[in-house]
Protein backbone atom coordinates (compact mmCIF):
# COMPACT_ATOMS: atom_id res chain seq x y z
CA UNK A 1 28.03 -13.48 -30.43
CA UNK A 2 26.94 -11.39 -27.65
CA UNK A 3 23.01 -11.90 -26.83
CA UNK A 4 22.52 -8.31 -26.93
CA UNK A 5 24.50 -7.80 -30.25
CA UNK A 6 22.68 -10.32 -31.97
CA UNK A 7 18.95 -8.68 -30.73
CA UNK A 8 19.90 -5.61 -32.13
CA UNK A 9 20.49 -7.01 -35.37
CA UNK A 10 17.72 -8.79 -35.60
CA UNK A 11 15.26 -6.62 -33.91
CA UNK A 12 17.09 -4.18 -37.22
CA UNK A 13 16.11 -7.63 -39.86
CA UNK A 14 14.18 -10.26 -38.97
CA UNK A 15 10.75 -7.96 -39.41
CA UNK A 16 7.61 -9.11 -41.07
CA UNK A 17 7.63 -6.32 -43.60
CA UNK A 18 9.89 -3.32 -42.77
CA UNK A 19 8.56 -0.58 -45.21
CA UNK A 20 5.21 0.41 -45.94
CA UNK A 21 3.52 0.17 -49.28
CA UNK A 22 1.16 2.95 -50.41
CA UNK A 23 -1.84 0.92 -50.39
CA UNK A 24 -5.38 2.59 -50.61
CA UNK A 25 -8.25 1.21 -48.72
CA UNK A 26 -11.54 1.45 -50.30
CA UNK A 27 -13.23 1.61 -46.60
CA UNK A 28 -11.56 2.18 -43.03
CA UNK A 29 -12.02 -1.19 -40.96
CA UNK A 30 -12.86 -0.32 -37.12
CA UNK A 31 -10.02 -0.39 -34.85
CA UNK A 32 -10.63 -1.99 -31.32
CA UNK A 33 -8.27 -2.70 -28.59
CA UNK A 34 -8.68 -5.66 -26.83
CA UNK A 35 -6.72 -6.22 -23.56
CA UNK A 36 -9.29 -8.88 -21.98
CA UNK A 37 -7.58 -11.63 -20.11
CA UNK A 38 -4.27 -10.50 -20.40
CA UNK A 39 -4.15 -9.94 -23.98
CA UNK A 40 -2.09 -6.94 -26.03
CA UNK A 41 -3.90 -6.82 -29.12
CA UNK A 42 -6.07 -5.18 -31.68
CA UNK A 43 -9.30 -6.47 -33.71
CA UNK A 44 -10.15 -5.31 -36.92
CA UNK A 45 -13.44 -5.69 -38.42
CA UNK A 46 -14.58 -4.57 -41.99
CA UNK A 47 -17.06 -1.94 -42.02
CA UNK A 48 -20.63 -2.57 -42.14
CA UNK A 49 -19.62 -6.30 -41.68
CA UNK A 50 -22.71 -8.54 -40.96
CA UNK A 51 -23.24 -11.75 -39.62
CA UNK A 52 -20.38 -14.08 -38.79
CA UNK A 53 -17.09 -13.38 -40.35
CA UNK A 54 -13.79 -15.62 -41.04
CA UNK A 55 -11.26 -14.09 -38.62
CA UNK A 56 -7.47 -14.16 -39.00
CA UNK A 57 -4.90 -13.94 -35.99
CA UNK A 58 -1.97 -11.56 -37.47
CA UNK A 59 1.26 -11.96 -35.98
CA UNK A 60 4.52 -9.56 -36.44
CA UNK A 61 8.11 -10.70 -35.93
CA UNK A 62 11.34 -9.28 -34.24
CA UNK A 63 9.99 -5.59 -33.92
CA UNK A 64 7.51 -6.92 -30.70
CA UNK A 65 4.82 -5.19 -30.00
CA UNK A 66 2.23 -3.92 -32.25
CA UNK A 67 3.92 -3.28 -35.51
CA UNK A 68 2.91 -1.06 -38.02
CA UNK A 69 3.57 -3.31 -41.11
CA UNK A 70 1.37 -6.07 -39.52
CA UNK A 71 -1.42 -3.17 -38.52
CA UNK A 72 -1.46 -2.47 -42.32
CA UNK A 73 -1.60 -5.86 -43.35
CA UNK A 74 -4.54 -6.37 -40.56
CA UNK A 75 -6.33 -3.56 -41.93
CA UNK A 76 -6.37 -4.65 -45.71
CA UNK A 77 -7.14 -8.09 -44.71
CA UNK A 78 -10.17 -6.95 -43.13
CA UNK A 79 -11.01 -4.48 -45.84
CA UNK A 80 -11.52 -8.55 -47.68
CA UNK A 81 -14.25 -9.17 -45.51
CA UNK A 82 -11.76 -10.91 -42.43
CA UNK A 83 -12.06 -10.16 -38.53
CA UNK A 84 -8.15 -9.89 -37.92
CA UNK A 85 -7.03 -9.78 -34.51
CA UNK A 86 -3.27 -8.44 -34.60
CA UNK A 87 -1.62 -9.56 -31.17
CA UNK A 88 1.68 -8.68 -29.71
CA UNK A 89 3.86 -11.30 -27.94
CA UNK A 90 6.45 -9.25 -26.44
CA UNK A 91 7.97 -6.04 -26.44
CA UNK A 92 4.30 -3.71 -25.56
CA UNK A 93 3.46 -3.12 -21.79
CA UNK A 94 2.20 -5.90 -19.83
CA UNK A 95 3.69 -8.60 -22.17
CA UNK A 96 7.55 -9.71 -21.74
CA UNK A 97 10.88 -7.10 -22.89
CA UNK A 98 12.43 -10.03 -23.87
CA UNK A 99 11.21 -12.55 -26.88
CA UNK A 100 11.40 -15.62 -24.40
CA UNK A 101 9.85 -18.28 -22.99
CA UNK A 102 6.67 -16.93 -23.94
CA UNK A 103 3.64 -19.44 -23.07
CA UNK A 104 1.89 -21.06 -25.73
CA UNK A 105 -1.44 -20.70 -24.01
CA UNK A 106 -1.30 -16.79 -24.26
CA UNK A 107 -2.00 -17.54 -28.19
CA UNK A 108 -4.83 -20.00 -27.06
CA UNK A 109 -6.32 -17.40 -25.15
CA UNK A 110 -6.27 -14.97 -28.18
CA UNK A 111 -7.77 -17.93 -30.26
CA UNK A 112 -10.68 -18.57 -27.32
CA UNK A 113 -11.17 -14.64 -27.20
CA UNK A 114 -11.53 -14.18 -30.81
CA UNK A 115 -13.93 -17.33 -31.18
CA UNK A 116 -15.79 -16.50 -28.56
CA UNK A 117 -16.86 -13.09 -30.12
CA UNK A 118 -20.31 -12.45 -31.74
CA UNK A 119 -19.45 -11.19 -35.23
CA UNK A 120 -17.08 -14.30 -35.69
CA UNK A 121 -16.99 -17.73 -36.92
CA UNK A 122 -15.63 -19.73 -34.29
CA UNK A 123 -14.61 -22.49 -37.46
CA UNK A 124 -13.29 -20.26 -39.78
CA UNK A 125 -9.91 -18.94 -38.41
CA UNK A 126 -6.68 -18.64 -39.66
CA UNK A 127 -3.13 -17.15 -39.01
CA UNK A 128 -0.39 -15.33 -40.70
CA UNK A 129 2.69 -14.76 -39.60
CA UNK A 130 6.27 -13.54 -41.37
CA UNK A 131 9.86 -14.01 -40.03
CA UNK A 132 9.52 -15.28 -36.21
CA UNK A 133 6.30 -14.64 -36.47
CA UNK A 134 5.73 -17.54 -39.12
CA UNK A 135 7.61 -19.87 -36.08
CA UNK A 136 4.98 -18.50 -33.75
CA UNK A 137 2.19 -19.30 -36.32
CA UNK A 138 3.31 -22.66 -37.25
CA UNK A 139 4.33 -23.74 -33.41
CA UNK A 140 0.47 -22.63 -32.41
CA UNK A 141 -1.43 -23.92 -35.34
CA UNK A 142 0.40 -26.78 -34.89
CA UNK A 143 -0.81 -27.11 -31.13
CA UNK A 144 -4.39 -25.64 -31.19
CA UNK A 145 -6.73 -27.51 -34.12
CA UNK A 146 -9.09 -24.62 -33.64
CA UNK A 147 -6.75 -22.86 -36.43
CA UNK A 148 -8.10 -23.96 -40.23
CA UNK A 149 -5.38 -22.43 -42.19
CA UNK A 150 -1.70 -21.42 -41.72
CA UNK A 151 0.08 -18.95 -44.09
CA UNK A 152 3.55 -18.65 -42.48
CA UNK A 153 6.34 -15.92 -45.12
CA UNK A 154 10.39 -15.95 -44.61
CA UNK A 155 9.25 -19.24 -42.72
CA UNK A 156 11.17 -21.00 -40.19
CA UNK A 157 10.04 -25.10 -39.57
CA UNK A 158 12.10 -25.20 -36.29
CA UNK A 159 11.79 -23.62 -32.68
CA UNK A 160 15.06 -21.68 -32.22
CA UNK A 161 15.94 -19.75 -29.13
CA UNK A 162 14.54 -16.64 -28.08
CA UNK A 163 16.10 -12.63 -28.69
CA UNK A 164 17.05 -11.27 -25.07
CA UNK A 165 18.99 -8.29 -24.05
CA UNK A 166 20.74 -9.25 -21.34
CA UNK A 167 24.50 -11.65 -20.94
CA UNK A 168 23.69 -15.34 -21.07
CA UNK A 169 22.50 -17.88 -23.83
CA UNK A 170 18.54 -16.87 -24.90
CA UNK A 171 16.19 -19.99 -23.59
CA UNK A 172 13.60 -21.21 -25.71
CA UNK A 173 11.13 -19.59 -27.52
CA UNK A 174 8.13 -21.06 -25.96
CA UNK A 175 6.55 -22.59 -23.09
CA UNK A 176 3.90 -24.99 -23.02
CA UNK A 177 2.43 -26.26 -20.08
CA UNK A 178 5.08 -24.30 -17.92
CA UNK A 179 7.76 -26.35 -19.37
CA UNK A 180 10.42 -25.06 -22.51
CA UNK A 181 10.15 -26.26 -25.62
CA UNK A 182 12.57 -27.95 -27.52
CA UNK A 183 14.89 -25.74 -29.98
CA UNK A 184 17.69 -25.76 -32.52
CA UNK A 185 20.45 -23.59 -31.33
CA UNK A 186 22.46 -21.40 -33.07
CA UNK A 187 25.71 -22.78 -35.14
CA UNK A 188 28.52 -22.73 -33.21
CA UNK A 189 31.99 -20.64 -33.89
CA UNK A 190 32.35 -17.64 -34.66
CA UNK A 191 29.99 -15.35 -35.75
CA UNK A 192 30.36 -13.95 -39.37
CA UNK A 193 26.25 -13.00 -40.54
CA UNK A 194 23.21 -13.55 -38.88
CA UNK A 195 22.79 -15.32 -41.74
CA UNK A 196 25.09 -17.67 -41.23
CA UNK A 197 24.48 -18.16 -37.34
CA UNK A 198 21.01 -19.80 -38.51
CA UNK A 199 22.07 -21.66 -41.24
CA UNK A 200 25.07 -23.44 -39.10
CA UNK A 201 22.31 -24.63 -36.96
CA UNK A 202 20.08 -26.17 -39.20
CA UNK A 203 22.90 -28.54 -40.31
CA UNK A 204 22.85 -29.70 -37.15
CA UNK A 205 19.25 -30.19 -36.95
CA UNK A 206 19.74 -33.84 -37.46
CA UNK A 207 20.84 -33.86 -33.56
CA UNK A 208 18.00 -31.63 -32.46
CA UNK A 209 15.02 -33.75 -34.07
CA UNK A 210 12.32 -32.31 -31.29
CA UNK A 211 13.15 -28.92 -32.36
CA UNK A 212 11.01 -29.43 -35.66
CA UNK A 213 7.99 -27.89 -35.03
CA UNK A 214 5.48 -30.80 -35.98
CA UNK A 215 3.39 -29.08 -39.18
CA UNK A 216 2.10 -32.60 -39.72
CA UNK A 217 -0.36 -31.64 -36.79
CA UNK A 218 -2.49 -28.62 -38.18
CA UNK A 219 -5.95 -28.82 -39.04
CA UNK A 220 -5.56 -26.98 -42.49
CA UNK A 221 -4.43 -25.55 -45.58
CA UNK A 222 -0.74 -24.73 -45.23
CA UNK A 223 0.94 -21.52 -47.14
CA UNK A 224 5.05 -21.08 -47.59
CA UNK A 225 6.53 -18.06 -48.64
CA UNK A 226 10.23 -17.32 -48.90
CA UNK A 227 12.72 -15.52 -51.12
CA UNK A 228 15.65 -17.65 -52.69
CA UNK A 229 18.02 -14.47 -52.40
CA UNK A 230 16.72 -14.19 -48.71
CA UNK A 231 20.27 -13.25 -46.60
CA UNK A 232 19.01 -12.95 -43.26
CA UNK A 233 17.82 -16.04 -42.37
CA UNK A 234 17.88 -19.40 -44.87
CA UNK A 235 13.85 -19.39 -45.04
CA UNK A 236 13.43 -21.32 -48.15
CA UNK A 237 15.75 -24.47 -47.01
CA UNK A 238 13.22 -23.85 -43.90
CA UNK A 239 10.46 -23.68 -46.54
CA UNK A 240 11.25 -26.75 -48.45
CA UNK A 241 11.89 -28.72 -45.33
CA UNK A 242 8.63 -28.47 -44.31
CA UNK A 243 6.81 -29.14 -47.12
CA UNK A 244 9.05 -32.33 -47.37
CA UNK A 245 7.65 -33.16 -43.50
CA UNK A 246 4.06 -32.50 -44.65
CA UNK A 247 4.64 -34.77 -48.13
CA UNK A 248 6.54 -37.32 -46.39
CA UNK A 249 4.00 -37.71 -43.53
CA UNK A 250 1.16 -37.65 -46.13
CA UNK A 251 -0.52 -34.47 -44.70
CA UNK A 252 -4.48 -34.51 -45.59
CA UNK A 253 -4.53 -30.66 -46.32
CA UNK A 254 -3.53 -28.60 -49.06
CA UNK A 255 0.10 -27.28 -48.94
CA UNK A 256 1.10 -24.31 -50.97
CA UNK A 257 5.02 -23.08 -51.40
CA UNK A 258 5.91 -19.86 -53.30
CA UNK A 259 9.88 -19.61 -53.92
CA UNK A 260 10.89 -16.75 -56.01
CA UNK A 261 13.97 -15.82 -57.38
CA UNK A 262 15.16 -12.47 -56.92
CA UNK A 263 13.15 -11.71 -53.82
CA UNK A 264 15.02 -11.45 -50.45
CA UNK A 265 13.52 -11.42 -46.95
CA UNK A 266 11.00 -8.75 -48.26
CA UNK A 267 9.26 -11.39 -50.51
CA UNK A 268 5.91 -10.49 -48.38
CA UNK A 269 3.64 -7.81 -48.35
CA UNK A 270 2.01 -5.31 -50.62
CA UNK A 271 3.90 -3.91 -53.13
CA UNK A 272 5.84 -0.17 -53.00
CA UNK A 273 4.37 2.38 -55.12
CA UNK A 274 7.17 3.13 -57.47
CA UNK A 275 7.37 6.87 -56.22
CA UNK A 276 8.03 6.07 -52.15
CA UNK A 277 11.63 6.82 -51.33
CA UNK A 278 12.06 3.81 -49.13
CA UNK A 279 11.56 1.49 -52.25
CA UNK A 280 15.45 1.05 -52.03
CA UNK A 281 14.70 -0.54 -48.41
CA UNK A 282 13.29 -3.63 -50.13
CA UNK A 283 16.92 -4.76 -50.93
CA UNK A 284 18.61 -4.73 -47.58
CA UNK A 285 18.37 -8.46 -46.88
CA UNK A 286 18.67 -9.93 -50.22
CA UNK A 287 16.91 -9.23 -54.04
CA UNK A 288 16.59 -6.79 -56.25
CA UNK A 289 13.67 -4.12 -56.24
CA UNK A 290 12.27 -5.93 -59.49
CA UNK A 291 12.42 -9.25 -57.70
CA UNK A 292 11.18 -8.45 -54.72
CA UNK A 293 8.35 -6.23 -55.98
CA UNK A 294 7.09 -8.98 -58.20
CA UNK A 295 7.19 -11.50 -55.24
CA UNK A 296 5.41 -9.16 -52.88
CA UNK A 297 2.25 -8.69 -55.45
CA UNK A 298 2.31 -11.89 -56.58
CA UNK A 299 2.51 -13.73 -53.09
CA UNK A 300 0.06 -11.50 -51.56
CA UNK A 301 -2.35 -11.91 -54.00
CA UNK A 302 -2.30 -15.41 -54.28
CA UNK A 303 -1.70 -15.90 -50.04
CA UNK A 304 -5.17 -13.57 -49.63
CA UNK A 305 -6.63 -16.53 -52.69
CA UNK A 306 -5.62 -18.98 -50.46
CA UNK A 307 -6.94 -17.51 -47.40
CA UNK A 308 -10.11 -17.49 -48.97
CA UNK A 309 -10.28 -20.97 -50.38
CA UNK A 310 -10.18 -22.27 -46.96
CA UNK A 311 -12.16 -19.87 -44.75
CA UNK A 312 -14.32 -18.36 -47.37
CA UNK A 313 -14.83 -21.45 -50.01
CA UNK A 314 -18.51 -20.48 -51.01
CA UNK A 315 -17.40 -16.78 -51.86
CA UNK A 316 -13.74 -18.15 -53.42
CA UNK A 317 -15.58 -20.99 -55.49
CA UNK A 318 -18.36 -17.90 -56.92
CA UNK A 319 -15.24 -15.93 -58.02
C-alpha cells in the first residue's frame, strides 16, 4: 500500500473521537496557548481553580494538530477540577507535516513545562491518549516516571511506523536520544483493510520483541479501553496483550481494562445526544449505536473515576 494511500485513510479513522457529543459545561475553563520552548499546545484550567491542581497531558491521534474532539475532552476534564494541557505532535505549524520520527523529549518538555507551572502539582500528572495517541501516551509514560497515571483508549502496546505523505516506507514513530525507536511493521502482502495491515503485523510481533513498548516501566495506575467490534485497528488483542505484560511482569500499580461488546473504535468519549445527526458516525469503524453509546458513557465515567483515584485520592476516597 502506497504511504500516501494509507495516511489518508487513517488520517479519515484512526481519530481519538471523530464526532462531537453535546455535552454541557457547567463553567467555561480558561483557554491558554502555550508555545514556550517549542511547544504547540493549549492549557486548560478550571475556573476559579485555587491552589495546586492535578494536571493531565491530553493527546489526539491521526488528525495532528490540535483536534477538536481532544479540545472538548480537555475542557470537560478541567471542568473536574484537572489542569489539562492538550499538545499537538505533528500536523500544526512549527511541529512536523509528517507523523514521524518525532522526539520523545518534545513530550518531556511538555511534562517539565506543565510541572513547572504555579497552579500545578508537579506529582500529580497524568495522560490520556486514544488511537495513536494511546501509543504516544504509553511510549512516554513509559519513559518519563514523572507521569502517575496512564489511561490509553483503542490502545496500541507496540511502536509501529509513522503516517507520511510522501513515496517510501514511514520510519519510526519516535526518536529518543536522536536515535529511532524500535517498531512492528506493517503485515506484509497485499493490502485488503487497514484493519488487516495492523493485525498481520502483530502476528509477527514475536520477531519484533523491542517493538513492545515496555508498560512494565510506568510509575502508575494503568487504564485500557477498546471495543471488541473495533475494525480499524485490532485494539483489544493490543489491549489484552498488555495487560498480560503488566500481570506477567508483576506490575506494582493498579491496571484497569474495559472491553465491550458492541462498541467499535468509537468506544471513547462522551456520549451523543440522541438528537445530533452525526450519531450514525459512531458506527463507521465497527459497533452498533447502542453499543457504542453505552461504552462511551460507561468508559468515560469510570476512566474520569480512575483518573481521580490516582491524582485526586483524598477527594475520590470522600465521594
Amino acid at each position: 500500500m502506497k504511504p500516501s494511500r494509507l495516511a489518508a485513510t487513517l488520517m479519515c479513522g484512526l481519530l481519538v473521537c471523530a464526532a462531537s457529543a453535546n455535552a454541557q459545561p457547567a463553567a467555561e475553563p480558561t483557554r491558554t496557548t502555550v508555545g514556550a520552548n517549542g511547544l504547540v499546545a493549549d492549557l486548560y484550567v478550571p475556573a476559579g481553580a485555587k491552589g495546586r491542581l492535578p494536571a493531565i497531558i491530553a493527546l489526539g491521534g491521526s488528525e495532528g494538530g490540535m483536534g477538536a474532539a481532544t479540545a472538548r475532552d480537555s475542557r470537560l476534564m478541567a471542568q473536574r477540577g484537572y489542569a489539562v494541557l492538550q499538545v499537538a505532535y505533528f500536523d500544526a505549524p512549527g511541529l512536523p507535516k509528517d507523523l514521524g520520527l518525532i522526539p520523545l523529549e518534545y513530550f518531556k518538555t511538555a511534562i517539565d513545562w506543565l510541572r513547572a507551572q504555579p497552579g500545578v502539582d508537579p506529582d500529580r500528572i497524568g495522560i490520556v491518549g486514544g488511537s495513536i495517541g494511546s501509543e504516544v501516551a504509553l511510549t512516554v509514560a513509559s519513559r518519563y516516571p514523572e507521569i502517575k497515571a496512564a489511561v490509553a483508549t483503542m490502545p496500541s502496546n507496540v511502536v509501529w511506523p509513522g503516517i507520511i505523505h510522501t513515496s517510501g516506507d514511514p520510519p519510526s514513530t519516535f526518536t529518543l536520544g536522536g536515535r529511532p525507536l524500535p517498531y512492528l511493521p506493517y503485515g506484509a502482502g497485499a493490502f485488503t483493510t487497514v484493519f488487516n495491515l495492523y493485525a498481520k503485523g502483530l502476528a509477527a510481533l514475536d520477531q519484533h520483541p523491542d517493538a513492545v513498548i515496555p508498560v512494565e516501566r510506568i510509575n502508575g495506575p494503568v487504564m485500557l479501553v477498546c471495543g471488541r467490534a473495533d475494525t480499524l485497528w485490532p485494539s483489544c488483542p493490543m489491549s489484552e496483550q498488555a495487560a498480560a505484560r503488566l500481570k506477567a511482569l508483576r506490575f506494582k500499580h493498579p491496571v484497569e481494562l474495559l472491553e465491550y461488546d458492541g462498541a467499535g473504535h468509537a468506544v471513547y468519549g462522551q456520549p451523543y445526544d440522541p438528537s445530533n445527526p452525526r450519531i450514525s458516525t459512531l458506527t463507521q469503524y465497527g459497533g452498533t449505536i447502542e453499543g457504542n453509546q453505552a461504552a462511551r458513557k460507561d468508559s468515560w465515567d469510570r476512566s474520569m473515576a480512575f483518573l481521580d483515584a490516582a491524582l485526586k485520592p483524598d477527594a475520590a476516597k470522600a465521594r
